[in-house]
PDB file of N, CA and C in Angstrom:
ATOM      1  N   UNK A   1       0.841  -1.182   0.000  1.00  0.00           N
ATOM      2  CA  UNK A   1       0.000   0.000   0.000  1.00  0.00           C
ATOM      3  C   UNK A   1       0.888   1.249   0.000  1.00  0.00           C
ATOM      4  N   UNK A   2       0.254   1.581  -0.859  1.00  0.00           N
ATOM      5  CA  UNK A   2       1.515   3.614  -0.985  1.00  0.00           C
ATOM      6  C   UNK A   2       0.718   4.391  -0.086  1.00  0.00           C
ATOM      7  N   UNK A   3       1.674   5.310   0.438  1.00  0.00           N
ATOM      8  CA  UNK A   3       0.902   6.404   1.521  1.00  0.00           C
ATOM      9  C   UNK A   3       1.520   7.542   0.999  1.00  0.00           C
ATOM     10  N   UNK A   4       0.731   8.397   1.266  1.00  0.00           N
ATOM     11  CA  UNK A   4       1.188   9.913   0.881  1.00  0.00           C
ATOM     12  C   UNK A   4       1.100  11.353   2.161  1.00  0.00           C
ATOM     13  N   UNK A   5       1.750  12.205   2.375  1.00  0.00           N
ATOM     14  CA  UNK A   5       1.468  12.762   3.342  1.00  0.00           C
ATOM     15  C   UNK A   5       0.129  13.937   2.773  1.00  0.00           C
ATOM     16  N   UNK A   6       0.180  14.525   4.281  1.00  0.00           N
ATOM     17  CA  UNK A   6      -1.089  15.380   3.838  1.00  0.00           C
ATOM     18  C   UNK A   6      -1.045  17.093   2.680  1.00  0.00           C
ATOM     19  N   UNK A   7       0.221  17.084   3.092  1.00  0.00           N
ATOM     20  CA  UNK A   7       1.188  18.177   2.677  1.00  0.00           C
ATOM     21  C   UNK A   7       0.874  17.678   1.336  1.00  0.00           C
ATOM     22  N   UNK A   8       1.741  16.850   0.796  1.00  0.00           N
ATOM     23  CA  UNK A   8       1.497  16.513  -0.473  1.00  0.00           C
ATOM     24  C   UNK A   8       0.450  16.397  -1.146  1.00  0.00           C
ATOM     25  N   UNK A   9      -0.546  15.947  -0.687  1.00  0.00           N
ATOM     26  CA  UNK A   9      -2.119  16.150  -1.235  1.00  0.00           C
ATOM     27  C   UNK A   9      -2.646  17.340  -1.173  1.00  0.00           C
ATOM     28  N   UNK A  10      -2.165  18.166  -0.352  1.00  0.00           N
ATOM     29  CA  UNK A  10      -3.014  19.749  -0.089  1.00  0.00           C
ATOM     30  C   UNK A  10      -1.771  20.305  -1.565  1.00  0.00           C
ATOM     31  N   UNK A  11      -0.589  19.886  -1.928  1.00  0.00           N
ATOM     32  CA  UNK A  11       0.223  20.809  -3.339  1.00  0.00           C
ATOM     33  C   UNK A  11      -0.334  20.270  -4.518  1.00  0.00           C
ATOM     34  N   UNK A  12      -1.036  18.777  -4.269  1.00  0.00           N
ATOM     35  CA  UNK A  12      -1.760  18.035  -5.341  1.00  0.00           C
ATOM     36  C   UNK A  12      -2.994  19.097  -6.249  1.00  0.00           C
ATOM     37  N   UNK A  13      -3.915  19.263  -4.721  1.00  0.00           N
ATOM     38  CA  UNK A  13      -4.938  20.163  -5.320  1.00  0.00           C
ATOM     39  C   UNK A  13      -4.689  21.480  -5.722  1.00  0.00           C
ATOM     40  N   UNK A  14      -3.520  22.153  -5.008  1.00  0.00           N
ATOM     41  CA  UNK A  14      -3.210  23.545  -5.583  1.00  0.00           C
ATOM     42  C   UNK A  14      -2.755  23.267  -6.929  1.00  0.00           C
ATOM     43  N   UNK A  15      -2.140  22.429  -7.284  1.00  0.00           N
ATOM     44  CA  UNK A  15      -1.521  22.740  -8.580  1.00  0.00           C
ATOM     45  C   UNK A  15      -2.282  21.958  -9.821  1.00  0.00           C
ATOM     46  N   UNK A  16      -3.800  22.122  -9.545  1.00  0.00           N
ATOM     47  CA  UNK A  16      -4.781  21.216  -9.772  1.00  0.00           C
ATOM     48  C   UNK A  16      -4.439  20.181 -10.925  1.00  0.00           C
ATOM     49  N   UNK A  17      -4.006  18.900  -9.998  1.00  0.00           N
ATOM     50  CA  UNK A  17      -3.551  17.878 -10.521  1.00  0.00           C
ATOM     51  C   UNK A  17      -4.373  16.762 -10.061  1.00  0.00           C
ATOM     52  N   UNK A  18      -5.450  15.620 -10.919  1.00  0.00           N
ATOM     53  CA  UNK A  18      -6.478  15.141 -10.242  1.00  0.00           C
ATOM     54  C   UNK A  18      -5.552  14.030  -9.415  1.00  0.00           C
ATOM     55  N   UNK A  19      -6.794  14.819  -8.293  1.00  0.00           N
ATOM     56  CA  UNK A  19      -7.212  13.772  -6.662  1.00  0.00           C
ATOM     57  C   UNK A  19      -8.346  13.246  -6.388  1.00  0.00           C
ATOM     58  N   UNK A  20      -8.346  12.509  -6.486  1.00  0.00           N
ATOM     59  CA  UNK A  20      -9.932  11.722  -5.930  1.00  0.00           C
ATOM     60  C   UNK A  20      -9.938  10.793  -4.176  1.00  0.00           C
ATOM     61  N   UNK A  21     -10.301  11.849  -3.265  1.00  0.00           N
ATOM     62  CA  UNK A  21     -10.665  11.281  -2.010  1.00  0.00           C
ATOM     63  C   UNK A  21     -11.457  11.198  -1.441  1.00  0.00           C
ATOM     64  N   UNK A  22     -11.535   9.998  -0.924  1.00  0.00           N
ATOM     65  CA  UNK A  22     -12.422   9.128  -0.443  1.00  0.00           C
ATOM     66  C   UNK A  22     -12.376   9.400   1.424  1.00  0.00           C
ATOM     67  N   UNK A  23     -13.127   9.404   2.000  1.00  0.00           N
ATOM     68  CA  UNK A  23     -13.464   9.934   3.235  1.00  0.00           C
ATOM     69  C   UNK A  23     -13.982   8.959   4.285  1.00  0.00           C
ATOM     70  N   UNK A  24     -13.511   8.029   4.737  1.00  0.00           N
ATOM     71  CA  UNK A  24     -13.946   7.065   5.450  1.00  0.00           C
ATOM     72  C   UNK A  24     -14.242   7.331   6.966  1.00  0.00           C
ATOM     73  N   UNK A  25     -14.459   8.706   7.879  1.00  0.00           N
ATOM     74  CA  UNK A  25     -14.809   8.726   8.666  1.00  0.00           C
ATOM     75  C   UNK A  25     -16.593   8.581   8.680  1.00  0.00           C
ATOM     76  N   UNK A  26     -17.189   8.644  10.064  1.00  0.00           N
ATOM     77  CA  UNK A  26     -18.376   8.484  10.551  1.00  0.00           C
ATOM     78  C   UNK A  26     -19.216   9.854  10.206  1.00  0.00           C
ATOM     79  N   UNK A  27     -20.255   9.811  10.162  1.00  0.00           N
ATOM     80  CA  UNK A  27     -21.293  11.016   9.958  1.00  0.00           C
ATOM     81  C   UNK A  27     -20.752  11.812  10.374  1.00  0.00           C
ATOM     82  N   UNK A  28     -21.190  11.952  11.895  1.00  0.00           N
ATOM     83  CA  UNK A  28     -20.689  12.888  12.946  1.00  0.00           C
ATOM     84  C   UNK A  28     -18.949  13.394  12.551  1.00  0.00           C
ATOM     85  N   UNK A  29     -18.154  12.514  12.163  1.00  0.00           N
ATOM     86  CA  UNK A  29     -16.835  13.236  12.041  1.00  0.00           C
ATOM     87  C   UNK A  29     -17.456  14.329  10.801  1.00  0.00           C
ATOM     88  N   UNK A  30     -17.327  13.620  10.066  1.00  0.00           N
ATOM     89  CA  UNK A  30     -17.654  14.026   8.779  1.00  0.00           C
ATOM     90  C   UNK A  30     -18.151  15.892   8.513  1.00  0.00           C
ATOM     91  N   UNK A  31     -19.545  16.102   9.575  1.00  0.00           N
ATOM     92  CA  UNK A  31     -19.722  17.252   9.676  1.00  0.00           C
ATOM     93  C   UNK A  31     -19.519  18.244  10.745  1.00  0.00           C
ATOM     94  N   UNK A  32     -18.521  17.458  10.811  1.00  0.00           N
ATOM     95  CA  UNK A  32     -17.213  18.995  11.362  1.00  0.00           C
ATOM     96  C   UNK A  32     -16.165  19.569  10.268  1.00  0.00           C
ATOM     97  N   UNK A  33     -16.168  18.751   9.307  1.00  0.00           N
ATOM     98  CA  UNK A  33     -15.417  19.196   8.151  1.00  0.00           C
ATOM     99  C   UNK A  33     -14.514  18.493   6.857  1.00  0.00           C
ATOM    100  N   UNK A  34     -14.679  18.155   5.954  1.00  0.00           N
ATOM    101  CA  UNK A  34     -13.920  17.158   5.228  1.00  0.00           C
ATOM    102  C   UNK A  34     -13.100  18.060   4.354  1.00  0.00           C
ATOM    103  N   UNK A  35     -12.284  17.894   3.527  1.00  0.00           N
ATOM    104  CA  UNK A  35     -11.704  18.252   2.353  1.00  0.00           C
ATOM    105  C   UNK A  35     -12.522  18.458   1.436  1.00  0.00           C
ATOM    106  N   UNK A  36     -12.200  19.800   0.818  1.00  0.00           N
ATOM    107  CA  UNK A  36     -13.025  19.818  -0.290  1.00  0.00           C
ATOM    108  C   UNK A  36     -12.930  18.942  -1.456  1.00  0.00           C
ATOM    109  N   UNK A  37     -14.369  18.793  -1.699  1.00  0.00           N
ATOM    110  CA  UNK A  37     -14.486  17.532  -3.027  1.00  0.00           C
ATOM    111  C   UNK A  37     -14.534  15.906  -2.246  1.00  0.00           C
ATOM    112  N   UNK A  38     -14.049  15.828  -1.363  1.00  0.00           N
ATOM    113  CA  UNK A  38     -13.816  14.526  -0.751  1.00  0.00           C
ATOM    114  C   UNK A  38     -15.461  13.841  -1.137  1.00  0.00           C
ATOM    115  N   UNK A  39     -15.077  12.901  -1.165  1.00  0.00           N
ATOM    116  CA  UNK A  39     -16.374  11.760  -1.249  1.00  0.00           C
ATOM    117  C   UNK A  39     -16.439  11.180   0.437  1.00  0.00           C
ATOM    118  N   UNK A  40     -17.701  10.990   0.561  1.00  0.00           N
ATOM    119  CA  UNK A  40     -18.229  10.228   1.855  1.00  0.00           C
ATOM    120  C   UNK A  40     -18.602   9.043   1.600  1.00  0.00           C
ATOM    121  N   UNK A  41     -17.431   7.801   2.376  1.00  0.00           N
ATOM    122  CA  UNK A  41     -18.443   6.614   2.498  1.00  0.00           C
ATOM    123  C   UNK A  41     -17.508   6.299   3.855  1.00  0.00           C
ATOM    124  N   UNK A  42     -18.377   5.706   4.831  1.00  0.00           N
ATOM    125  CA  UNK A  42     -18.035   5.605   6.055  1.00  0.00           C
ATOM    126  C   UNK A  42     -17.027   3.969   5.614  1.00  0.00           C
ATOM    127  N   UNK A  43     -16.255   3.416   6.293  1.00  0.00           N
ATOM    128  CA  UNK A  43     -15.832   2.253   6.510  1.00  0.00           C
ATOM    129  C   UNK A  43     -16.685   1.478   6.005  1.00  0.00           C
ATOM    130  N   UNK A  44     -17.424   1.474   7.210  1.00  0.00           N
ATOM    131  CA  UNK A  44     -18.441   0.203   7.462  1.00  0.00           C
ATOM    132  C   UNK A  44     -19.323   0.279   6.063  1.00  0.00           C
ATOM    133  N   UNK A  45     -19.462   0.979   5.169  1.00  0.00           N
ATOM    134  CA  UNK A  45     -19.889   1.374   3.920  1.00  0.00           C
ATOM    135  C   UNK A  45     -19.650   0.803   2.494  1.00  0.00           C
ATOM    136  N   UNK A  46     -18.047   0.960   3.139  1.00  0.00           N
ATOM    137  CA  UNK A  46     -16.630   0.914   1.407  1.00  0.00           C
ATOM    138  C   UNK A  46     -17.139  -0.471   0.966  1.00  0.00           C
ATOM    139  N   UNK A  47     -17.032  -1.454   1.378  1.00  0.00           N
ATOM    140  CA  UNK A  47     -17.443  -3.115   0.522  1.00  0.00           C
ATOM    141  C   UNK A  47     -18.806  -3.113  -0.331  1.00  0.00           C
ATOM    142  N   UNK A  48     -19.690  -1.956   0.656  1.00  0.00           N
ATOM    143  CA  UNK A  48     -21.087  -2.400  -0.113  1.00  0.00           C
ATOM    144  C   UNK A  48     -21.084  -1.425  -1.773  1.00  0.00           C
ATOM    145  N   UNK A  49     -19.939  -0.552  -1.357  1.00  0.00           N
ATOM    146  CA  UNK A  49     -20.263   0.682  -2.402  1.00  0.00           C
ATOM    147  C   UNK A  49     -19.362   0.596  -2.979  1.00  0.00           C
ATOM    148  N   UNK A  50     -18.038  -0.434  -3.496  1.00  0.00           N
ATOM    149  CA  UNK A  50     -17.081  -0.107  -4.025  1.00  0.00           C
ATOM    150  C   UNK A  50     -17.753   0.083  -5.358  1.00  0.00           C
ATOM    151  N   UNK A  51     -18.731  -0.705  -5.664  1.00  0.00           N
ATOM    152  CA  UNK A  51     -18.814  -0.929  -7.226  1.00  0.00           C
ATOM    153  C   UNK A  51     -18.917   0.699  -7.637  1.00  0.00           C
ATOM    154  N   UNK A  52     -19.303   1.590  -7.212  1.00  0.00           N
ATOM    155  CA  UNK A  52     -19.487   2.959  -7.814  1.00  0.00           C
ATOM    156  C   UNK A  52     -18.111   3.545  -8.218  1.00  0.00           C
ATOM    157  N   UNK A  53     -16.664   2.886  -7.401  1.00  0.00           N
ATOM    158  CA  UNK A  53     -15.472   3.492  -7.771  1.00  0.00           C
ATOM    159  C   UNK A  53     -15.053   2.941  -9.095  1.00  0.00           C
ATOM    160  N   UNK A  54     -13.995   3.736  -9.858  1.00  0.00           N
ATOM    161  CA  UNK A  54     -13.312   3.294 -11.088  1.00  0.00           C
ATOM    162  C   UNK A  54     -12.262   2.733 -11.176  1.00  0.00           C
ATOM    163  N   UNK A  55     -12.113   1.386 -11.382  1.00  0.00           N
ATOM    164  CA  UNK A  55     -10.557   0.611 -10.839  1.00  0.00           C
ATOM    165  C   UNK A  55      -9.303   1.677 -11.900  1.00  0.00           C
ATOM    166  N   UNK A  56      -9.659   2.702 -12.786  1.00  0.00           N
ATOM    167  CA  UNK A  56      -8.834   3.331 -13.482  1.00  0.00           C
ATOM    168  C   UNK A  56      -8.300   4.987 -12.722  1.00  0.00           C
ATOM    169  N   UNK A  57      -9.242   5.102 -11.783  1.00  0.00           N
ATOM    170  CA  UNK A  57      -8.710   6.184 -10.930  1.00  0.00           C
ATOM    171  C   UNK A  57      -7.503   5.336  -9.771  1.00  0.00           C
ATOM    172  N   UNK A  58      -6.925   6.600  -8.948  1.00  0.00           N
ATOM    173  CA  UNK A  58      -6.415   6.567  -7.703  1.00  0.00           C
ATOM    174  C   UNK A  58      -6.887   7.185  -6.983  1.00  0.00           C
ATOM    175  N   UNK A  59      -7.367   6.551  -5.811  1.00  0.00           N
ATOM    176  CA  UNK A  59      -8.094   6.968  -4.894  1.00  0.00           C
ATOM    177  C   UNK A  59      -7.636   7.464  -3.341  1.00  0.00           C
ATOM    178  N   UNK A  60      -7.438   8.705  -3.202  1.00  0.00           N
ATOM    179  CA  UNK A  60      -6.377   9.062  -1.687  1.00  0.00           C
ATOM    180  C   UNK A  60      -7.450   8.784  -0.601  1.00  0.00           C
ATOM    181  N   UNK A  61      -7.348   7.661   0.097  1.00  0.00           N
ATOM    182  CA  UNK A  61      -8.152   7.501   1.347  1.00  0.00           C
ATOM    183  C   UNK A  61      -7.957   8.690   2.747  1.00  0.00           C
ATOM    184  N   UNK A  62      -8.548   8.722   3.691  1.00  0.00           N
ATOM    185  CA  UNK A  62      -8.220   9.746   4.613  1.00  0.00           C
ATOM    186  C   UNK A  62      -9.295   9.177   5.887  1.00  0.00           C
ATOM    187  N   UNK A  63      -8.817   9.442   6.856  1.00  0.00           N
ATOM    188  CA  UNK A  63      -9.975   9.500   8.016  1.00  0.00           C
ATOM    189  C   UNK A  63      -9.489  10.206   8.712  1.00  0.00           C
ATOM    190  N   UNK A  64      -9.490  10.132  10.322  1.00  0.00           N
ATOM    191  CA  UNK A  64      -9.155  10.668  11.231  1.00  0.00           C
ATOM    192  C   UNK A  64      -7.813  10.998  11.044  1.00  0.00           C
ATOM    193  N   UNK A  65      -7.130   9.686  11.838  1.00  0.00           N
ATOM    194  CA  UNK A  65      -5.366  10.057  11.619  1.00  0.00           C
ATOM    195  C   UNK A  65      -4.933   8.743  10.512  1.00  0.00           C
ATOM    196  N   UNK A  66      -5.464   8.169   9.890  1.00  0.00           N
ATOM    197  CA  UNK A  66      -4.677   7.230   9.130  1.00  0.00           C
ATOM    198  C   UNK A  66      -4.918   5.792   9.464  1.00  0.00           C
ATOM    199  N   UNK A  67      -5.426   5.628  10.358  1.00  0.00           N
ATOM    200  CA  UNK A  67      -5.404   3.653  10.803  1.00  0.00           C
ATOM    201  C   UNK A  67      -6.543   3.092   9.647  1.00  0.00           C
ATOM    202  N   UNK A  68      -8.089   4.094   9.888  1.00  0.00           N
ATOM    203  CA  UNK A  68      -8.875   3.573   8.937  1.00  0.00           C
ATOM    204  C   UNK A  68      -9.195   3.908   7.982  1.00  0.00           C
ATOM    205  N   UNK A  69      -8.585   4.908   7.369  1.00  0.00           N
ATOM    206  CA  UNK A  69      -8.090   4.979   5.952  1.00  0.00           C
ATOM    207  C   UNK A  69      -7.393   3.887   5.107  1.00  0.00           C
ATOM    208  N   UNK A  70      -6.037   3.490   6.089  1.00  0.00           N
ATOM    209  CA  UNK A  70      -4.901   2.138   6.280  1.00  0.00           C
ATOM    210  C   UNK A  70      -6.086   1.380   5.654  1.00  0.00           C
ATOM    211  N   UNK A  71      -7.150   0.789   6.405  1.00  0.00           N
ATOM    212  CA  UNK A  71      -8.055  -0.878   5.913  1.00  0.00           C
ATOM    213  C   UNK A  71      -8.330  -0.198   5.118  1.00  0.00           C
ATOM    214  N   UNK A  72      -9.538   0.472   4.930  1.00  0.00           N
ATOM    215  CA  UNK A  72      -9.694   1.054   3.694  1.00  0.00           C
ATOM    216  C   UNK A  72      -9.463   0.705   2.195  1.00  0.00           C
ATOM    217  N   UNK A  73      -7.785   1.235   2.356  1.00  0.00           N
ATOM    218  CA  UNK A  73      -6.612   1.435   0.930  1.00  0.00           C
ATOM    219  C   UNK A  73      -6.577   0.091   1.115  1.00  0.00           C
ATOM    220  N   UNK A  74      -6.359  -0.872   1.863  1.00  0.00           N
ATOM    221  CA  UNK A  74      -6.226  -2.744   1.718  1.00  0.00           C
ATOM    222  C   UNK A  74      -7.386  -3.652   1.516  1.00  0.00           C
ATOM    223  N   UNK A  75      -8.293  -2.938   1.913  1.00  0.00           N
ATOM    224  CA  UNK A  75      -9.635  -3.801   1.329  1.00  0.00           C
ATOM    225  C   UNK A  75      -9.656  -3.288  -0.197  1.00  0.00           C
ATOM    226  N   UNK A  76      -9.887  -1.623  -0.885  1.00  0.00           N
ATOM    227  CA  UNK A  76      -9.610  -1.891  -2.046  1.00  0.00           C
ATOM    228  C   UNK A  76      -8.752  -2.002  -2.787  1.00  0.00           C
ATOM    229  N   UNK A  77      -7.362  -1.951  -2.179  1.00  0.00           N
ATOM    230  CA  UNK A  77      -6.001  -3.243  -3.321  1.00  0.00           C
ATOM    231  C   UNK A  77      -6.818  -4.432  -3.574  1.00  0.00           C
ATOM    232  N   UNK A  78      -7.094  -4.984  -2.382  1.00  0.00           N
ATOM    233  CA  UNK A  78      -7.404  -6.448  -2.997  1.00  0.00           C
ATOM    234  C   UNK A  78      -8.271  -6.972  -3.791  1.00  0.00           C
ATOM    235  N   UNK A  79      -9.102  -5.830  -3.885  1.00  0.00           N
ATOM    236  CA  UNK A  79     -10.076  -5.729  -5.203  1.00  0.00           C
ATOM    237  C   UNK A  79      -9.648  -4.897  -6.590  1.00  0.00           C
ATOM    238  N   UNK A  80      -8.377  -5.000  -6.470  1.00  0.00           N
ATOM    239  CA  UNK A  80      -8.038  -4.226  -7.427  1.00  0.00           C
ATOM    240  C   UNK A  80      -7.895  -2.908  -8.060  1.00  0.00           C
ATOM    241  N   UNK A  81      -8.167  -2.215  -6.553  1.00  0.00           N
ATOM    242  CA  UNK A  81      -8.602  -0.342  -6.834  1.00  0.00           C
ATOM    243  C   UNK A  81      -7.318   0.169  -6.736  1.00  0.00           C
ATOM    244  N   UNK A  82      -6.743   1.243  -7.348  1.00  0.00           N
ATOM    245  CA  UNK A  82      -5.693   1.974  -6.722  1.00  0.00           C
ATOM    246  C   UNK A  82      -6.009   3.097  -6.068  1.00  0.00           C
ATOM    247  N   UNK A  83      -4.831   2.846  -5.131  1.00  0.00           N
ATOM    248  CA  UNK A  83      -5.421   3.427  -3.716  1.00  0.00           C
ATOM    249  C   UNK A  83      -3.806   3.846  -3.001  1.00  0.00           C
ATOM    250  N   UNK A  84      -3.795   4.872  -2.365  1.00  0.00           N
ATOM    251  CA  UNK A  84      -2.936   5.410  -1.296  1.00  0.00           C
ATOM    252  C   UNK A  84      -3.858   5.986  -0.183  1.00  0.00           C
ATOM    253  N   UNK A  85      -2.889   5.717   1.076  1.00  0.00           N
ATOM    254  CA  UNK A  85      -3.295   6.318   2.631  1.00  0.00           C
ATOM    255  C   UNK A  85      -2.681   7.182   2.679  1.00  0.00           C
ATOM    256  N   UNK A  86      -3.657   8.203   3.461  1.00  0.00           N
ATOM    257  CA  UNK A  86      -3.207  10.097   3.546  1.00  0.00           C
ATOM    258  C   UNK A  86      -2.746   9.704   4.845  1.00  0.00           C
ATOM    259  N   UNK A  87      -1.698   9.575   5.550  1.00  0.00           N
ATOM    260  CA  UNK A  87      -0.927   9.120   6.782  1.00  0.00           C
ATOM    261  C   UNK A  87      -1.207  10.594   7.622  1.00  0.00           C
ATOM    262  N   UNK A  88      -1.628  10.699   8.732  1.00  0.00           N
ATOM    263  CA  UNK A  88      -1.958  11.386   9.523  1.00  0.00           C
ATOM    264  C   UNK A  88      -3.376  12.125   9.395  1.00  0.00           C
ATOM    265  N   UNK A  89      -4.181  11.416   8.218  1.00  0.00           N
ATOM    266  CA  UNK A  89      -5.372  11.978   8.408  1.00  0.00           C
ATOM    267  C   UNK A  89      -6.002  13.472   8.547  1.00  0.00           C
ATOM    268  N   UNK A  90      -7.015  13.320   8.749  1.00  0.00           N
ATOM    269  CA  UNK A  90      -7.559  14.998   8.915  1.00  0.00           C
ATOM    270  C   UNK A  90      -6.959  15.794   9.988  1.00  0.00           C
ATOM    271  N   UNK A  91      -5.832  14.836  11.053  1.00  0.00           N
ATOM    272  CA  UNK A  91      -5.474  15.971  12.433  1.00  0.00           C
ATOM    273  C   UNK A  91      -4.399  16.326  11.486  1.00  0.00           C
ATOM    274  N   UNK A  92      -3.943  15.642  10.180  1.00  0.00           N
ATOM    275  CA  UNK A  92      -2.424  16.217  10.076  1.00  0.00           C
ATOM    276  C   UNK A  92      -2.582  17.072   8.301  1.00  0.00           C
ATOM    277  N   UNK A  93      -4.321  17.485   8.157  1.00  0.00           N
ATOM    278  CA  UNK A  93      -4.480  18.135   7.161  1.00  0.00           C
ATOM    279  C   UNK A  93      -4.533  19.349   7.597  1.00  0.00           C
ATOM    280  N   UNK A  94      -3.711  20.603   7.105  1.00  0.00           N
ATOM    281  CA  UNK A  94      -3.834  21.526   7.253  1.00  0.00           C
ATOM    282  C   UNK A  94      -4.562  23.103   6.227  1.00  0.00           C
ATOM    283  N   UNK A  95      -4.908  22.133   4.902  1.00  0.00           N
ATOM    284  CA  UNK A  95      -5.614  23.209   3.924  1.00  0.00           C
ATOM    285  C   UNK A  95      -7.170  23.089   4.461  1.00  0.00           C
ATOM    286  N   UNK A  96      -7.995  23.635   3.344  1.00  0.00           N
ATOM    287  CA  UNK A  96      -9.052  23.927   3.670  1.00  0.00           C
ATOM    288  C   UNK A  96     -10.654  23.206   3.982  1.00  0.00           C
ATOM    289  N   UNK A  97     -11.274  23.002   4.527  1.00  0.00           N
ATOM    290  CA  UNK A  97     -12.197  22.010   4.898  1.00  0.00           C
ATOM    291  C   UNK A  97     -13.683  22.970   4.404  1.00  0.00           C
ATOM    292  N   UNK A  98     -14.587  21.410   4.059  1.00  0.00           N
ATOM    293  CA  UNK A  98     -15.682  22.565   3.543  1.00  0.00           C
ATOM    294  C   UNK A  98     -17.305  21.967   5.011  1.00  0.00           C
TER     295      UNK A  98
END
């Protein structure tokens, strides 16, 4: 599994270069603030809903700090998605939240 820091994903979107992230925290996290554009599907969610993703994108996972983002990015490798973990999550995102 590739991981990427958060830094690097916040120069991704400035230098608008496509990102597609995926947001695996809970409701309640959720509306305190996500990344802009981020997609919402909780964890407990990702298996029932992968079919909507494109095994031709890369998909930057994110949650809190990184653990369940981590399953996440390994449940869809093994289905064949490409996928990186945003390692430190939303405590270690510092651009803008919508």
């Amino acid at each position: 599994m590739k991981d990427i820091i958060a830094s690097d994903v916040a120069k991704k979107m400035v230098e608008k270069q496509p990102v597609h992230i995926i947001d695996v925290r809970e409701v309640d996290e959720v509306a305190q603030g996500k990344i802009p554009g981020a997609v919402h599907i909780p964890l407990g969610l990702l298996e029932f809903r992968m079919h909507e993703l494109d095994k031709s994108v890369e998909y930057t996972m994110v949650c809190r700090s990184g653990g369940r983002s981590g399953m996440a990015a390994q449940l869809l490798e093994s289905h064949g998605y490409k996928v990186v973990n945003m390692t430190g999550g939303m405590i270690a995102w510092k651009g803008d939240i919508e």
